[in-house]
Protein backbone atom coordinates (compact mmCIF):
# COMPACT_ATOMS: atom_id res chain seq x y z
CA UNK A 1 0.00 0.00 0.00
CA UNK A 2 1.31 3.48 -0.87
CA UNK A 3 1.69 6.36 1.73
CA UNK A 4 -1.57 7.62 0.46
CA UNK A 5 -3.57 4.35 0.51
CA UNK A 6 -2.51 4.07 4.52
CA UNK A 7 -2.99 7.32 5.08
CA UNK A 8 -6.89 7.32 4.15
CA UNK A 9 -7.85 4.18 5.25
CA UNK A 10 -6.73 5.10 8.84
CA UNK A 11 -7.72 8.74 8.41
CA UNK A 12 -4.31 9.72 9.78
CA UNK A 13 -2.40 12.24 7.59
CA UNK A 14 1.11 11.92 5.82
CA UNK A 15 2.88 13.74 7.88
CA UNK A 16 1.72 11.70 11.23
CA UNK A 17 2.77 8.40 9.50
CA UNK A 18 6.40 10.05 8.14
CA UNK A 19 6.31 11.37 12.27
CA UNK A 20 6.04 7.81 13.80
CA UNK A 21 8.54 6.33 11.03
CA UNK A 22 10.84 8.83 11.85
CA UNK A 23 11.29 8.98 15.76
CA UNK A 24 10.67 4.82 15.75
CA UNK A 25 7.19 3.95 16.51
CA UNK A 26 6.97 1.94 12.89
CA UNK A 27 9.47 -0.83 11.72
CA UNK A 28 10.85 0.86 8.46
CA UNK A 29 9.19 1.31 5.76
CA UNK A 30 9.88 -0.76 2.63
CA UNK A 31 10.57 1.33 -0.44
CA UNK A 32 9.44 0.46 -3.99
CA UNK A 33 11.94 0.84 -6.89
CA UNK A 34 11.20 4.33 -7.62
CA UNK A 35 11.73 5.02 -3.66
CA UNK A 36 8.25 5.52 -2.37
CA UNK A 37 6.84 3.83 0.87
CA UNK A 38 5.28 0.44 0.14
CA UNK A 39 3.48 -0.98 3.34
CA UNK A 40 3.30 -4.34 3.72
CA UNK A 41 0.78 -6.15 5.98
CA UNK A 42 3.27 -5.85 8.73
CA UNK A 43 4.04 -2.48 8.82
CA UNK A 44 -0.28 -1.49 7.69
CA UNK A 45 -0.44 -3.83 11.09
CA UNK A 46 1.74 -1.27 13.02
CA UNK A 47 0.50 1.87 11.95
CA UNK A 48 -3.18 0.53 13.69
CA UNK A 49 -1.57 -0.89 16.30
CA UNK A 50 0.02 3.01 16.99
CA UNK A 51 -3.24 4.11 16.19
CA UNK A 52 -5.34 2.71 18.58
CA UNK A 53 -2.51 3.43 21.70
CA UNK A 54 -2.76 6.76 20.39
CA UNK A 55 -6.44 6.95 20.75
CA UNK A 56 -6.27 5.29 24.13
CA UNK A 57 -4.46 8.59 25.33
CA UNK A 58 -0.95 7.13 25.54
CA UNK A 59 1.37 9.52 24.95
CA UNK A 60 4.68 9.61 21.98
CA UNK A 61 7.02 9.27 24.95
CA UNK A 62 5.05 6.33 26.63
CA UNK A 63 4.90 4.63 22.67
CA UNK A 64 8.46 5.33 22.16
CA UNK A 65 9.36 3.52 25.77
CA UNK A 66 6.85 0.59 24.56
CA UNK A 67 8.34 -0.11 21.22
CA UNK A 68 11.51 0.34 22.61
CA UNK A 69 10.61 -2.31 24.70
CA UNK A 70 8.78 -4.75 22.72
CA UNK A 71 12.05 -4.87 20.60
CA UNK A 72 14.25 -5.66 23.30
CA UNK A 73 11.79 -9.08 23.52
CA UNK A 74 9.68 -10.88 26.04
CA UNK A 75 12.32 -10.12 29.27
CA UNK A 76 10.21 -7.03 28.79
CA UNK A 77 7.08 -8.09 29.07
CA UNK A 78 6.36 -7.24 32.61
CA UNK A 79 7.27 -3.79 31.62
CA UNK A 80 5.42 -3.48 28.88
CA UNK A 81 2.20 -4.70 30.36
CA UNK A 82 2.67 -1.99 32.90
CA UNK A 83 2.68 0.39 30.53
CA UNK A 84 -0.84 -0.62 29.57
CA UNK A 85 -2.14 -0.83 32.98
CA UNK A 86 -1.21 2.82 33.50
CA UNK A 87 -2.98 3.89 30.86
CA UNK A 88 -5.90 2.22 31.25
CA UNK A 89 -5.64 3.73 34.84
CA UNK A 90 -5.87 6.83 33.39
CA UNK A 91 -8.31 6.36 31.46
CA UNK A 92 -10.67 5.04 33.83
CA UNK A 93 -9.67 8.57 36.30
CA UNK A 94 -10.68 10.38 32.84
CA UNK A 95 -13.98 8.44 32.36
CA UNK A 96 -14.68 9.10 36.09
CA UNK A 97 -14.07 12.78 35.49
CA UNK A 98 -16.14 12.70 32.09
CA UNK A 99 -18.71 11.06 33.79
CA UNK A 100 -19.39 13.65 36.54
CA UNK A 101 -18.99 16.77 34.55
CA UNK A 102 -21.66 14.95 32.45
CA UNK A 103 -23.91 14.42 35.37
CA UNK A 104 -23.31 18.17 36.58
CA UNK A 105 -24.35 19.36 33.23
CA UNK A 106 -27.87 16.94 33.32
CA UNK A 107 -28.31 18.94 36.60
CA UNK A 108 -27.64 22.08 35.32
CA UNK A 109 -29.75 21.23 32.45
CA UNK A 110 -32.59 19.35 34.79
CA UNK A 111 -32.64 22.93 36.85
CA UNK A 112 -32.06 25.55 34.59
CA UNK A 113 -35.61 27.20 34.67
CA UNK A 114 -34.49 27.64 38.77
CA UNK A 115 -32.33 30.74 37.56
CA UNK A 116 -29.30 30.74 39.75
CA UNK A 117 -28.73 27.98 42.44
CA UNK A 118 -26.61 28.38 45.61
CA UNK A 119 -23.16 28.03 44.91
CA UNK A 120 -23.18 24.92 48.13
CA UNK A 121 -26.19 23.58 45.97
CA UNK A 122 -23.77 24.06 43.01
CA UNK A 123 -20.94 22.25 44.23
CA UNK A 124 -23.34 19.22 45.45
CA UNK A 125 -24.29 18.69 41.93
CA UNK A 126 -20.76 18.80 40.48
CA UNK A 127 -20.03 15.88 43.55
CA UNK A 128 -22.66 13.94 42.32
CA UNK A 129 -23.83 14.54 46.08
CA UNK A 130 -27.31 17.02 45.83
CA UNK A 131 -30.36 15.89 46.83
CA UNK A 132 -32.99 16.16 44.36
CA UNK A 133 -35.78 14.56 46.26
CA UNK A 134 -39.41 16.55 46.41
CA UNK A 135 -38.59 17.25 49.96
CA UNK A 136 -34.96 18.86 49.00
CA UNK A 137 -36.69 20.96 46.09
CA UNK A 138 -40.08 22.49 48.37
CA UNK A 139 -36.96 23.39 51.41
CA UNK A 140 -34.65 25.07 48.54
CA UNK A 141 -37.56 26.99 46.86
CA UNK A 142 -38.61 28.31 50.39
């Protein structure tokens, strides 16, 4: 597959897939005779593989270390499964976060006709800790 074949299938640009070539994330690149990339099913392989880390949040640095590492062989292993397991840390603290900014905006979205609540009532809702019950709602609107 050329450059431009890889490039649109994965809906990464060029550029990105010269940028990971370069600083080591793919294997190199076999060339055709007039010099242009030709991806094999190994390297098309590694360019999703990078994709999908990339997606997960895991940063160049944290690829570079991984690659690094999956080169070296399986004495690495350990290490490189820790890698994962960090990032899948943080991206369960992200979801968590996600998850109650979306629940503060339902709130603020459930009680926007109430104009402007309290900013203690405000904070409760961003916790995930207010206390929408009819009893709650008759003592705030007294």
């Amino acid at each position: 597959m050329t450059i431009d074949e890889v490039s649109k299938k994965f809906n990464l640009t060029k550029d990105t897939l010269r940028y990971w070539e370069r600083i080591g994330l793919l294997p190199d690149i076999p060339r055709n005779d007039s010099g242009y990339r030709d991806y094999d099913q190994h390297a098309v392989n590694w360019v999703y593989y990078i994709m999908v880390l990339r997606k997960a949040g895991m940063a160049i640095e944290s690829l570079t270390e991984f690659v690094k590492l999956l080169r070296e062989g399986d004495q690495t292993a350990d290490a490189r499964k820790a890698l994962f397991i960090k990032q899948r840390d943080d991206l369960v603290e992200q979801r968590a976060n996600i998850d109650k900014t979306i629940r503060y905006l339902n709130f603020k979205i459930d009680h926007f006709e109430d104009h402007m609540l309290s900013y203690e009532n405000e904070k409760l809702a961003y916790e995930g800790e207010f206390d929408d019950s009819p009893a709650q709602t008759t003592q705030k609107s007294k």
